[in-house]
N, C-alpha and C. Protein backbone atom coordinates (compact mmCIF):
# COMPACT_ATOMS: atom_id res chain seq x y z
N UNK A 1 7.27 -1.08 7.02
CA UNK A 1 5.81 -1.10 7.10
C UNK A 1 5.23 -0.88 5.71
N UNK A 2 4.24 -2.06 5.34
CA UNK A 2 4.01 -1.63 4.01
C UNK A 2 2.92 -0.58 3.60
N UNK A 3 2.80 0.10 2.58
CA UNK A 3 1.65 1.07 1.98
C UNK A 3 0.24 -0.14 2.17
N UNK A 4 -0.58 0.59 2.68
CA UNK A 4 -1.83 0.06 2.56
C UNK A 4 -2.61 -0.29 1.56
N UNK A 5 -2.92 -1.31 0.89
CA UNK A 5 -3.32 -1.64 -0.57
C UNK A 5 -5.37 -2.43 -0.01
N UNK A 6 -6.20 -1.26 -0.03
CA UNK A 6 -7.17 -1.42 0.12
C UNK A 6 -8.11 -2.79 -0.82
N UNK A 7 -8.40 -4.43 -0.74
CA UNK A 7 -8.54 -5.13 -1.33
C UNK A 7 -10.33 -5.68 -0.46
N UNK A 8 -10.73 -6.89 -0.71
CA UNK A 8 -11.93 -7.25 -0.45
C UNK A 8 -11.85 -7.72 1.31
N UNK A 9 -13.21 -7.60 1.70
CA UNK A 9 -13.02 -7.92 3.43
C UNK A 9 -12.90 -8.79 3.69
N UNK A 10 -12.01 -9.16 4.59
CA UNK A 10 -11.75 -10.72 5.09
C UNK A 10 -12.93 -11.56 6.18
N UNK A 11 -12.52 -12.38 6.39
CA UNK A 11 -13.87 -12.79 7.55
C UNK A 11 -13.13 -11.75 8.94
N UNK A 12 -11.79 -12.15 8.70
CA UNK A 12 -11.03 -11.36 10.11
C UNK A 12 -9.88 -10.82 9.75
N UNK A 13 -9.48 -9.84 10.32
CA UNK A 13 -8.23 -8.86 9.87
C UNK A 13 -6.72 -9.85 10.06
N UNK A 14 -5.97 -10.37 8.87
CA UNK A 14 -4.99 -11.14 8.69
C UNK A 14 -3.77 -10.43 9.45
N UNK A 15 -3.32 -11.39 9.28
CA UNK A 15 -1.67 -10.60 9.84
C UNK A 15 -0.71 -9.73 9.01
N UNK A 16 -1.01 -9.97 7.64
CA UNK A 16 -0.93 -8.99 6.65
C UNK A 16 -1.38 -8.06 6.38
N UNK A 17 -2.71 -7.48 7.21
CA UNK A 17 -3.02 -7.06 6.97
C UNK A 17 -3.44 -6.13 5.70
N UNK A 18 -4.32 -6.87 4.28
CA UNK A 18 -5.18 -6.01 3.86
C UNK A 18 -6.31 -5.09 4.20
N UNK A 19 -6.83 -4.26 3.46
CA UNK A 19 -7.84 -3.65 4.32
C UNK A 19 -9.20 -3.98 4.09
N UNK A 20 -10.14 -3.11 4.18
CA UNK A 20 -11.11 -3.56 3.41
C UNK A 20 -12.42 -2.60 2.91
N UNK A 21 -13.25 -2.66 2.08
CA UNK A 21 -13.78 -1.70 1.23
C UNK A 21 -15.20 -1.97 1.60
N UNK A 22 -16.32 -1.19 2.17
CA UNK A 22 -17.73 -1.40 2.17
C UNK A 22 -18.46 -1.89 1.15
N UNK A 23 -19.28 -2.81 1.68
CA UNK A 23 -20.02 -2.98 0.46
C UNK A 23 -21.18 -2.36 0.01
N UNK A 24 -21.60 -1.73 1.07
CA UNK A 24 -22.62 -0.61 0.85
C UNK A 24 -22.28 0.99 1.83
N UNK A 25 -22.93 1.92 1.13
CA UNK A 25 -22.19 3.24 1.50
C UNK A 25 -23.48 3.77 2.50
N UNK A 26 -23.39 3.81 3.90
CA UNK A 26 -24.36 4.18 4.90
C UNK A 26 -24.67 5.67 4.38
N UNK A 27 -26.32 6.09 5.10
CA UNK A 27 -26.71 7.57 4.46
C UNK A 27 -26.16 8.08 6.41
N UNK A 28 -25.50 7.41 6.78
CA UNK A 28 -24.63 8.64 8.17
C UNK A 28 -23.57 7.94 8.47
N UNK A 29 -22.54 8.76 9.04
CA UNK A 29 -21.71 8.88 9.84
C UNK A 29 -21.50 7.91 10.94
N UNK A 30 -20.88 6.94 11.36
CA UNK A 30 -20.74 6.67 12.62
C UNK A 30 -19.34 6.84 12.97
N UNK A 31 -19.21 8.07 13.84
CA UNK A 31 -18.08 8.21 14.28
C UNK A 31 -17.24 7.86 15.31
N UNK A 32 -17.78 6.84 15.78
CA UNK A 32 -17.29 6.35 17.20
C UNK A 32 -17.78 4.62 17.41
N UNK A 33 -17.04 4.08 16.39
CA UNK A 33 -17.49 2.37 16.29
C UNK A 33 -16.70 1.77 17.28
N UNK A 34 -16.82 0.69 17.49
CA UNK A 34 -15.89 -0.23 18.15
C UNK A 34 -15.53 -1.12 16.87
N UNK A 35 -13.84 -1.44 16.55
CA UNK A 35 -13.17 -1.74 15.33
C UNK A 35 -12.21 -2.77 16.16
N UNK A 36 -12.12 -4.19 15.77
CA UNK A 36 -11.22 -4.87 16.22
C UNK A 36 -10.60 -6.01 14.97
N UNK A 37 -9.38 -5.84 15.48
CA UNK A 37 -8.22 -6.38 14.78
C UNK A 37 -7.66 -7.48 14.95
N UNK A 38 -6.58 -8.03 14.41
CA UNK A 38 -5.51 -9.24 15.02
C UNK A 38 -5.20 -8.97 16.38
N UNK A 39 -4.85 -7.89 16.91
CA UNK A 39 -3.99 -7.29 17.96
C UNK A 39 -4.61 -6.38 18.53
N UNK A 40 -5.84 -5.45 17.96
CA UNK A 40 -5.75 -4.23 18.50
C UNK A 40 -7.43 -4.09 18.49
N UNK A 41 -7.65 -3.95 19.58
CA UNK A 41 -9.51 -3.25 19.55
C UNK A 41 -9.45 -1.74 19.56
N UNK A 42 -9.93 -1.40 19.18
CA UNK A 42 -10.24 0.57 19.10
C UNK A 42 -11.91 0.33 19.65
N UNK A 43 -11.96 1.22 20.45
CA UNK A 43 -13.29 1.30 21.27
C UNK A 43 -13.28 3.00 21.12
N UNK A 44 -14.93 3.14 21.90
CA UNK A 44 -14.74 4.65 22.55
C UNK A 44 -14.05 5.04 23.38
N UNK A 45 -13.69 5.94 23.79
CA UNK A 45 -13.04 6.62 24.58
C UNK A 45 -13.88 6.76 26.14
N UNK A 46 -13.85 6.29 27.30
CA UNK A 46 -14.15 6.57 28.36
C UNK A 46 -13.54 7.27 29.50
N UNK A 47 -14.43 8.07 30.37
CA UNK A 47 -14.03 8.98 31.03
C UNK A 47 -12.90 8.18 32.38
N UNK A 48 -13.95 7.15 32.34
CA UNK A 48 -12.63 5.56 33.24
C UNK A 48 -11.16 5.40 32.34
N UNK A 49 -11.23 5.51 31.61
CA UNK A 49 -10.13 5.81 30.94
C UNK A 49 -8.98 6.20 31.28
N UNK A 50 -8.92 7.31 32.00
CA UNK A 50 -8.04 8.27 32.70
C UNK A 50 -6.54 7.83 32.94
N UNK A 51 -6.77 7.51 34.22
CA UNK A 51 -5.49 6.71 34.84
C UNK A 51 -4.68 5.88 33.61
N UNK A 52 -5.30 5.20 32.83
CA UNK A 52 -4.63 4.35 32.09
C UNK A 52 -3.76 4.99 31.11
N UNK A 53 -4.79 6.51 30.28
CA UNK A 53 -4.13 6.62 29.19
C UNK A 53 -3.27 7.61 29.50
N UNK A 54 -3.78 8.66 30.64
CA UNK A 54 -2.11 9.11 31.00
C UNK A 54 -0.71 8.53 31.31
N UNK A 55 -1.17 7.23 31.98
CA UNK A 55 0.03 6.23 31.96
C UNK A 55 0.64 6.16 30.76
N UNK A 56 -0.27 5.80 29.50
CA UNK A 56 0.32 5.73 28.50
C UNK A 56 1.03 6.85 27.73
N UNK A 57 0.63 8.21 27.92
CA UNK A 57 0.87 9.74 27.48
C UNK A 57 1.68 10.61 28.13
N UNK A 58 2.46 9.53 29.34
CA UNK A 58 3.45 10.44 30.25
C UNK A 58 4.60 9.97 30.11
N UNK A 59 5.29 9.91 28.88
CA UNK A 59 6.81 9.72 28.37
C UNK A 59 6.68 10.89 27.58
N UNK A 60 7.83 12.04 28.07
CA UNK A 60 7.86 12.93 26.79
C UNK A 60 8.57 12.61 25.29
N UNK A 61 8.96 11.45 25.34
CA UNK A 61 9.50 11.07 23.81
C UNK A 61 8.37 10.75 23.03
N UNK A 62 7.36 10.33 23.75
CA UNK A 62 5.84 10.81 22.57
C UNK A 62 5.90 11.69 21.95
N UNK A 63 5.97 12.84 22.76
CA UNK A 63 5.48 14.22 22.45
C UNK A 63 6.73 14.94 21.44
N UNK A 64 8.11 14.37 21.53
CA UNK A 64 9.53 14.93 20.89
C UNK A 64 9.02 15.02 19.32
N UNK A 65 9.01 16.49 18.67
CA UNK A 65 8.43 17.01 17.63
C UNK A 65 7.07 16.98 17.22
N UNK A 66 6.59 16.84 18.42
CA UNK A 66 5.19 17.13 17.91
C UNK A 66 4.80 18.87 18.49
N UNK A 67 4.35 19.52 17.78
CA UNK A 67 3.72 21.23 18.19
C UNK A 67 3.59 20.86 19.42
N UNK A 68 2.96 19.90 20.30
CA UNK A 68 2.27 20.18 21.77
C UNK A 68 3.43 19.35 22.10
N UNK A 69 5.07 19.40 22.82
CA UNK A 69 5.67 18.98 22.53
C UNK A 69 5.72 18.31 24.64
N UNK A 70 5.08 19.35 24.93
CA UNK A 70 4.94 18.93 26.40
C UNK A 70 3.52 18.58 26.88
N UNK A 71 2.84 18.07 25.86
CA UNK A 71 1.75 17.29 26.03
C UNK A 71 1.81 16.14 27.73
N UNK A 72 2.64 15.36 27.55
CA UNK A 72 3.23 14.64 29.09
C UNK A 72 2.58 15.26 30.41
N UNK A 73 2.77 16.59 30.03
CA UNK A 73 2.47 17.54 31.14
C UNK A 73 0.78 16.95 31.95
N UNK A 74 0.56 16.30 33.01
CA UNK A 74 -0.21 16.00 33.69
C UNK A 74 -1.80 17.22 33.11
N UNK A 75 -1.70 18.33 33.79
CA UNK A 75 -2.67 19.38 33.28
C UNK A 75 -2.65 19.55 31.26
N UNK A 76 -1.67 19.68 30.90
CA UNK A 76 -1.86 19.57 29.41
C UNK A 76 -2.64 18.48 28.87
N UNK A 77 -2.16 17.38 29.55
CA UNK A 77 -2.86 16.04 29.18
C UNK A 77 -4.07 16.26 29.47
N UNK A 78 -4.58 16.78 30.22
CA UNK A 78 -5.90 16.58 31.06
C UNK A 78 -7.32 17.35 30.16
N UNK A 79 -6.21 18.43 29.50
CA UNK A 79 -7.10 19.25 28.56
C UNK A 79 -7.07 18.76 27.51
N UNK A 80 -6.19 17.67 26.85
CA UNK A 80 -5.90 16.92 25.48
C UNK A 80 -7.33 15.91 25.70
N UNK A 81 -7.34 15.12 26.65
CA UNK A 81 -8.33 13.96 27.35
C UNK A 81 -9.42 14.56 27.33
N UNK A 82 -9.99 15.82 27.70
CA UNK A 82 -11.39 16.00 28.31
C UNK A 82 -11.85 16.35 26.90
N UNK A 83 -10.52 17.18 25.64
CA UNK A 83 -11.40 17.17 24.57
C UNK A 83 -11.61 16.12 23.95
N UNK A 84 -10.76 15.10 24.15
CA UNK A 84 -11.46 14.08 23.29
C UNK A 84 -12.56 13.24 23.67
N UNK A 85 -12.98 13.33 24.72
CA UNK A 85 -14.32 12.85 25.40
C UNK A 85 -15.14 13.91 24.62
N UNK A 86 -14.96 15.01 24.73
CA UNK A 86 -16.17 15.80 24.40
C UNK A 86 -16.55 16.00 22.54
N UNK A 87 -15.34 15.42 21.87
CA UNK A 87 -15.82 15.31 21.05
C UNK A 87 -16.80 14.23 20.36
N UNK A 88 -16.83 13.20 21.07
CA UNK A 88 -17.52 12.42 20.70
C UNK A 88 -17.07 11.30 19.34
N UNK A 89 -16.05 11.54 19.46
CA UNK A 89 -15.01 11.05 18.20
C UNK A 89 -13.79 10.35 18.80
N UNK A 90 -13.30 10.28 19.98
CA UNK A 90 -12.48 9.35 20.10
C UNK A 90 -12.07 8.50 20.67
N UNK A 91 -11.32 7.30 20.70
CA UNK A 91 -10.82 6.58 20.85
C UNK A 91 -9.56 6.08 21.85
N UNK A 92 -10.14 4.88 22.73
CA UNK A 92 -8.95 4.84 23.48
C UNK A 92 -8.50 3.34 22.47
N UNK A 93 -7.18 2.67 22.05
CA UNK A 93 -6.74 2.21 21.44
C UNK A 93 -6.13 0.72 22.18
N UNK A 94 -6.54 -0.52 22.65
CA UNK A 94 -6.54 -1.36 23.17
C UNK A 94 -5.36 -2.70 22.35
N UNK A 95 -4.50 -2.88 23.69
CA UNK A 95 -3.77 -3.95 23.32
C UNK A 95 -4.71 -5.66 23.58
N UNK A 96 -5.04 -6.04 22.54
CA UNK A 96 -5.82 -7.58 23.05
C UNK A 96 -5.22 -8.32 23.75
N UNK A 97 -3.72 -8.44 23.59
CA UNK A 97 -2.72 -9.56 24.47
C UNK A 97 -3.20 -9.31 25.84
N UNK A 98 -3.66 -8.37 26.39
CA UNK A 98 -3.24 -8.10 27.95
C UNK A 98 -4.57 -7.05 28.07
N UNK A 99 -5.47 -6.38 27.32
CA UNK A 99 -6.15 -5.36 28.07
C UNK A 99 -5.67 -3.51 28.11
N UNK A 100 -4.10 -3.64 27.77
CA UNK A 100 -3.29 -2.41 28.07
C UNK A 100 -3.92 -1.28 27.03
N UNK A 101 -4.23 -0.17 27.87
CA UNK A 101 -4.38 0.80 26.84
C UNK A 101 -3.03 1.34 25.91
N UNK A 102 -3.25 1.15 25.06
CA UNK A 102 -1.79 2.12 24.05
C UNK A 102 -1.43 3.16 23.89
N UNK A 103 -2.88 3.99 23.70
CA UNK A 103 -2.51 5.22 22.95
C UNK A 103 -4.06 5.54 23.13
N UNK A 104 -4.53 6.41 21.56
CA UNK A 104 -5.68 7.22 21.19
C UNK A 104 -5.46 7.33 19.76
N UNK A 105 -6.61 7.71 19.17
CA UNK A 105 -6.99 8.48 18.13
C UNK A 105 -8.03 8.64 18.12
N UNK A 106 -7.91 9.81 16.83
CA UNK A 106 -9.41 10.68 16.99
C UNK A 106 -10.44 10.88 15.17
N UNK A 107 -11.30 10.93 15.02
CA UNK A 107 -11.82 11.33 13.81
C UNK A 107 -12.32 12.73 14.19
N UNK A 108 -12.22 13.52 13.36
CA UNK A 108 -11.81 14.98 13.33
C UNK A 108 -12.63 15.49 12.03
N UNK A 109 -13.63 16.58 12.18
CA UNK A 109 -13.82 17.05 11.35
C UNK A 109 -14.65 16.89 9.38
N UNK A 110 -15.51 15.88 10.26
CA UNK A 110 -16.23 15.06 9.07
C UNK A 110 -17.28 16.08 8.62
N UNK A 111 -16.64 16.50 7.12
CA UNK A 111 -17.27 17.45 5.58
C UNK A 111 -18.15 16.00 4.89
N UNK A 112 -19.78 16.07 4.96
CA UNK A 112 -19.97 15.17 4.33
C UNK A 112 -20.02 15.73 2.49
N UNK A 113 -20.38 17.17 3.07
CA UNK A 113 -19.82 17.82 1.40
C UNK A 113 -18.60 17.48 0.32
N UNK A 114 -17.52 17.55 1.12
CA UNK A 114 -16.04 17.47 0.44
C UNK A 114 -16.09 15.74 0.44
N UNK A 115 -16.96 14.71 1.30
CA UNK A 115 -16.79 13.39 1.48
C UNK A 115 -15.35 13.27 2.08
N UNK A 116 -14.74 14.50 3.22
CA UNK A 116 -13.62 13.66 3.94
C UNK A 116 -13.81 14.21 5.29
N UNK A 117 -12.82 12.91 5.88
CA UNK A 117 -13.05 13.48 7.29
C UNK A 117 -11.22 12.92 7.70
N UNK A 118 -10.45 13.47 9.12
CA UNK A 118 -9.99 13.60 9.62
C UNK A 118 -9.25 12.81 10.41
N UNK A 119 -7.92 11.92 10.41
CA UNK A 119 -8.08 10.77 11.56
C UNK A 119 -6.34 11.61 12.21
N UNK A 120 -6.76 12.47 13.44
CA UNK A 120 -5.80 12.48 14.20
C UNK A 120 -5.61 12.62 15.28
N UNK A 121 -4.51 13.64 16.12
CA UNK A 121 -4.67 13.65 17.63
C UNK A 121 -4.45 12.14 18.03
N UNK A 122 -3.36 11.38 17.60
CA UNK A 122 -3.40 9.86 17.76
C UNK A 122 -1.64 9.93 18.19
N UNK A 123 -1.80 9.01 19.37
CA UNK A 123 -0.65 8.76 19.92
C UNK A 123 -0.34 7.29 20.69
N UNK A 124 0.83 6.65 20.27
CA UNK A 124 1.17 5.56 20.54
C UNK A 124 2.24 5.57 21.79
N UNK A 125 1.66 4.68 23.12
CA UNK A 125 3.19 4.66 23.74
C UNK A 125 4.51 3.92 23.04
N UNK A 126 5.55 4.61 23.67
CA UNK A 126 6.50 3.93 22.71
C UNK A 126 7.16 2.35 22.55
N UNK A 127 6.33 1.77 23.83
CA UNK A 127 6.71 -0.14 23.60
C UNK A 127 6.14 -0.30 22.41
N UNK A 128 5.54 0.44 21.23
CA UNK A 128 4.27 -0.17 20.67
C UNK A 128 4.65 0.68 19.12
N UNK A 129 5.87 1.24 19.29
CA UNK A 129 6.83 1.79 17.92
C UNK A 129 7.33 0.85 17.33
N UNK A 130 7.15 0.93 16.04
CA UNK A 130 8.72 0.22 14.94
C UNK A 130 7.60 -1.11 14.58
N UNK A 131 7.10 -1.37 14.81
CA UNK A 131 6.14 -2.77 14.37
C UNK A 131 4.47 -2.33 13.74
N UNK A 132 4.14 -3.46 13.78
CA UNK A 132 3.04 -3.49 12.51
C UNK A 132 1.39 -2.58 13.55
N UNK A 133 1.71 -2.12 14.78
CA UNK A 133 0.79 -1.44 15.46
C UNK A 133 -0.26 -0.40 14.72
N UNK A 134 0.89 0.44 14.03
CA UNK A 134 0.13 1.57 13.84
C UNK A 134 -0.19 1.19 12.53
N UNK A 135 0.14 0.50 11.48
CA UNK A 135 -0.80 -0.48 10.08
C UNK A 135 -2.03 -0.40 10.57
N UNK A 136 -2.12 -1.64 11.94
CA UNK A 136 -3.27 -2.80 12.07
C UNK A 136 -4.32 -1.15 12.62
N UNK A 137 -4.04 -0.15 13.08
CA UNK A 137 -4.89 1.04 13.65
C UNK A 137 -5.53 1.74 12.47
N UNK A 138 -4.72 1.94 12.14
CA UNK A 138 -4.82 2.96 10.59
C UNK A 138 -5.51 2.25 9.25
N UNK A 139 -5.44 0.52 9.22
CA UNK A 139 -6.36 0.16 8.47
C UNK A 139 -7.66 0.16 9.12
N UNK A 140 -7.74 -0.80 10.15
CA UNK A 140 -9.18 -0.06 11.12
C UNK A 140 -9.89 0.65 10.53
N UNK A 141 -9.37 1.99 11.13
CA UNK A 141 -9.85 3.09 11.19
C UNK A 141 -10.42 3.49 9.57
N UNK A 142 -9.06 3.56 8.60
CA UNK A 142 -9.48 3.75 7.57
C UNK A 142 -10.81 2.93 6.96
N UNK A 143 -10.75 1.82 6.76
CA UNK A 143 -11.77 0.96 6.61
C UNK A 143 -12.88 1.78 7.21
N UNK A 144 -13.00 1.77 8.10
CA UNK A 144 -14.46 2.08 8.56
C UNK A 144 -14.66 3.68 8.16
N UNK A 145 -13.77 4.29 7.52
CA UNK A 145 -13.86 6.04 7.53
C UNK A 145 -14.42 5.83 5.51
N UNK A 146 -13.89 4.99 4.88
CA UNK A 146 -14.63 4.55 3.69
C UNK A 146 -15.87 4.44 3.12
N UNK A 147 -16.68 3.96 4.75
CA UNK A 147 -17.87 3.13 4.47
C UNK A 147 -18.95 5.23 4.36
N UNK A 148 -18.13 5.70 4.57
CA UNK A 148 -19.27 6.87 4.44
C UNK A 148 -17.81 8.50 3.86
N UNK A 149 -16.69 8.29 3.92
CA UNK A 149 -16.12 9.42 3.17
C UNK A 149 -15.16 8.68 1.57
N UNK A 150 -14.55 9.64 0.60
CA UNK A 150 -13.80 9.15 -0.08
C UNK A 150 -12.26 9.50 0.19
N UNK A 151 -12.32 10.29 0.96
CA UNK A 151 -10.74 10.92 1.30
C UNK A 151 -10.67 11.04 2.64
N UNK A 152 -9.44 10.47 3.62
CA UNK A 152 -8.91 10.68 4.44
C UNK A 152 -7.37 11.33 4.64
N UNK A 153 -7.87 12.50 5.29
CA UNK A 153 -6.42 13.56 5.90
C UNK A 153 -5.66 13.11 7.12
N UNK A 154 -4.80 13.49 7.25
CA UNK A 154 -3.78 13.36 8.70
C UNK A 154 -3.11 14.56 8.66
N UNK A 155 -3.52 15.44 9.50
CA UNK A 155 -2.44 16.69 9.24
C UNK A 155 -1.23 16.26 10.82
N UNK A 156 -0.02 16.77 10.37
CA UNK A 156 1.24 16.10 11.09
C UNK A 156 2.03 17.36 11.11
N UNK A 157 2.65 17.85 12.29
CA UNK A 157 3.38 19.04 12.45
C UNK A 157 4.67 19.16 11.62
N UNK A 158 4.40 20.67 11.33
CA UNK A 158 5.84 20.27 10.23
C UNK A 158 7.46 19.69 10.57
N UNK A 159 7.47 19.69 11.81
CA UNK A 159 8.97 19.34 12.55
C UNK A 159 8.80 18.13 12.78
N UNK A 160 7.48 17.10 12.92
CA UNK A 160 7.56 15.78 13.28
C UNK A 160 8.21 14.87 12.43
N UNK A 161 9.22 14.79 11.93
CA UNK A 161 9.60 14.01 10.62
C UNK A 161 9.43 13.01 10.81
N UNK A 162 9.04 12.20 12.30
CA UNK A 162 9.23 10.83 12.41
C UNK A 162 7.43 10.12 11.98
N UNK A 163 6.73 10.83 12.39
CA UNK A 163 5.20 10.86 11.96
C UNK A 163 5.26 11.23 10.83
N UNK A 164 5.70 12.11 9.71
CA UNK A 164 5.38 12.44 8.37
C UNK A 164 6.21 10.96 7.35
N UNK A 165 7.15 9.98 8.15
CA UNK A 165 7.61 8.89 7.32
C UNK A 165 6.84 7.50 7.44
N UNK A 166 5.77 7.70 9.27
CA UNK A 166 5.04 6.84 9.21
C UNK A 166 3.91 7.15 8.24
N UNK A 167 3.71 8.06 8.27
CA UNK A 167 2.67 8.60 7.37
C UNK A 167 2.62 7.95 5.48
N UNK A 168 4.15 8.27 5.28
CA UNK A 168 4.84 8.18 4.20
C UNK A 168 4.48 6.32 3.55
N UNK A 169 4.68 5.75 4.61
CA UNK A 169 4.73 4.36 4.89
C UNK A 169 3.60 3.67 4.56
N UNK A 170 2.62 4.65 5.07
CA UNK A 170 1.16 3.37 4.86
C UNK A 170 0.73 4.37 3.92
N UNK A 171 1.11 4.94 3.05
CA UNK A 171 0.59 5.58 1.43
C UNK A 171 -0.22 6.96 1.41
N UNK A 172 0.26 7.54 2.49
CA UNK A 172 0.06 8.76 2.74
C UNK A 172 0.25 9.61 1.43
N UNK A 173 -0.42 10.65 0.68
CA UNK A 173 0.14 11.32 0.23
C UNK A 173 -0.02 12.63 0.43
N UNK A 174 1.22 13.61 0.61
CA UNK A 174 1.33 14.92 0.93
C UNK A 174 0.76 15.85 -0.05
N UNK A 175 -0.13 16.80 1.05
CA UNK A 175 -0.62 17.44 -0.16
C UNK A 175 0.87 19.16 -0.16
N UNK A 176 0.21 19.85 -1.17
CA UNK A 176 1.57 20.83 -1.15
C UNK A 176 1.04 21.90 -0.26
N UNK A 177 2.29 22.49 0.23
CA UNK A 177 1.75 23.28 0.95
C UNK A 177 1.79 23.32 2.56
N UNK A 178 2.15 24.39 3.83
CA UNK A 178 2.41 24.38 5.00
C UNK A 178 0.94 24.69 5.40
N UNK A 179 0.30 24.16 6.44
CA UNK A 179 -1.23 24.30 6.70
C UNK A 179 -0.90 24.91 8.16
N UNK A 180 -1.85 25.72 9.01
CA UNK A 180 -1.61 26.42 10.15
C UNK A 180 -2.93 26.46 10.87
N UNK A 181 -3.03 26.01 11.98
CA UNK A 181 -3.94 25.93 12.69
C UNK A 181 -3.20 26.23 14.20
N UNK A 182 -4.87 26.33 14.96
CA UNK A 182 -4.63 26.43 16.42
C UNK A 182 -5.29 25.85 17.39
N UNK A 183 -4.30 25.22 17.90
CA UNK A 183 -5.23 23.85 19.06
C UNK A 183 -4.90 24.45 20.63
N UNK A 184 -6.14 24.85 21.11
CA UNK A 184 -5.61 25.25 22.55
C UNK A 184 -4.81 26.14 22.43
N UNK A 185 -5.28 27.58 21.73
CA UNK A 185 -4.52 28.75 21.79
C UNK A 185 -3.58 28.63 21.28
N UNK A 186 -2.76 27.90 20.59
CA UNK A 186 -1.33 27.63 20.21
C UNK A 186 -1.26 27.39 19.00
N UNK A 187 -0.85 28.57 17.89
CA UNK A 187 -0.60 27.92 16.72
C UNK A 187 0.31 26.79 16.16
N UNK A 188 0.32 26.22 15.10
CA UNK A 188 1.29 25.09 14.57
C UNK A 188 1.16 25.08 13.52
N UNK A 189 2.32 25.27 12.67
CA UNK A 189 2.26 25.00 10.90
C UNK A 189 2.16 23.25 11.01
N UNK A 190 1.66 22.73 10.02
CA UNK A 190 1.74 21.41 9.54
C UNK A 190 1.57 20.20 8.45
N UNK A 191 2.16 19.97 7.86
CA UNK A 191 1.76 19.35 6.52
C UNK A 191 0.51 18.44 6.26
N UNK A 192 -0.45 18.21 5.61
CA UNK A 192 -1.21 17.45 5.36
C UNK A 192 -1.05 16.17 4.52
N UNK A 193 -1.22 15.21 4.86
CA UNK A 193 -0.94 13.65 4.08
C UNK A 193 -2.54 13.35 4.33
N UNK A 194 -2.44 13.14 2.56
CA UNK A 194 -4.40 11.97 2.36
C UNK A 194 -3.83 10.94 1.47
N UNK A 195 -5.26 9.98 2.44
CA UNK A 195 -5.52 8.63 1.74
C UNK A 195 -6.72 8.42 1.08
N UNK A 196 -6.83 8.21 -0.30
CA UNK A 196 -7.97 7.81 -0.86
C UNK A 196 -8.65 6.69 -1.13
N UNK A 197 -9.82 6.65 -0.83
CA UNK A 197 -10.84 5.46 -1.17
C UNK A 197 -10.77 5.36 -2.56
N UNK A 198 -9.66 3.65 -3.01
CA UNK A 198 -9.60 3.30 -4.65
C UNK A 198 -10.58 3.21 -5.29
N UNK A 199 -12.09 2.67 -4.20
CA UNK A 199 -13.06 2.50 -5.17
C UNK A 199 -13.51 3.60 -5.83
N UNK A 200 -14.19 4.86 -5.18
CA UNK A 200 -14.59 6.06 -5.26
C UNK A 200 -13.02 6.99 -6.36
N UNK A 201 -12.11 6.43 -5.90
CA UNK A 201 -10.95 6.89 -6.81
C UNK A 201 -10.29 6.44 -7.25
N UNK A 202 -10.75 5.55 -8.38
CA UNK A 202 -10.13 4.86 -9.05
C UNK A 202 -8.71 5.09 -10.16
């Protein structure tokens, strides 16, 4: 999977996916766009939703090294789901071939001070591993997290090694340092990987 090399906007997202850079910098936030791809629409997140994306979130090899490692768990899930409705930030993650929900992600925590904000809490079922899926999501997303921050984070549990190489992959860079937070009562150490906006950081 290649590093993401942020270049000019296309009419439509290629199969190569480059990404693409705003041409003007909005005075707000929109944290909850609808973003569509070669393959993949990212919408809001709906409460109809349900049925589908637990379908998609009930293999525990999702969850294998991640802190919430029994996420699968029907009631765990249920409290993972209702926060991301309530934040108002996320995303159910759409296969175009067929309609199938995939996964999720989330934008997290937008500092318009620091100019960064957050893209995680994102999970792929696993038909939808090892190929160009999580690129075509993550440019998306990034792209549109540009048009109003200069830095994007992914914090990733420190035991997930398999998420800290996808990470690695699309030009993540680690910052130093074990970070510790608590989601749902439960602490988790975890490394932080950012991506920067070339224009703003040249």
């Amino acid at each position: 999977m290649p590093a993401i090399v942020f270049t000019t906007m296309p009419a439509t997202m290629p199969t190569t996916m480059p990404t693409t850079i705003p041409a003007t910098i909005p005075t707000t936030a929109d944290l909850q766009p609808t973003l569509t791809g070669n393959r993949v629409l990212i919408r809001p997140l709906l409460a109809t939703d349900w049925d589908a994306m637990y379908r998609a979130a009930s293999d525990p090899t999702i969850w294998a090294g991640h802190p919430a490692s029994n996420r699968y768990q029907e009631p765990l899930f249920r409290s993972f789901f209702e926060a991301a409705l309530a934040s108002a930030s996320a995303f159910a993650l759409i296969n175009r071939a067929d309609g199938a929900i995939m996964g999720s992600s989330r934008y997290h925590g937008y500092d318009a001070a620091l100019s960064e904000i957050e893209i995680g809490w994102s999970f792929l079922a696993c038909e939808y591993w090892g190929g160009s899926y999580n690129l075509e999501i993550k440019t998306l997303l990034l792209s549109h997290a540009f048009k109003f921050v200069d830095c994007v984070v992914f914090w990733v549990g420190d035991a997930n090694i398999r998420s800290q190489r996808a990470m690695e992959k699309i030009g993540g860079v680690r910052r130093a340092g074990i970070f510790t937070r608590s989601i749902g009562g439960v602490k988790s150490n975890n490394v932080v990987f950012e991506i920067r906006n070339p224009i703003a950081n040249p």
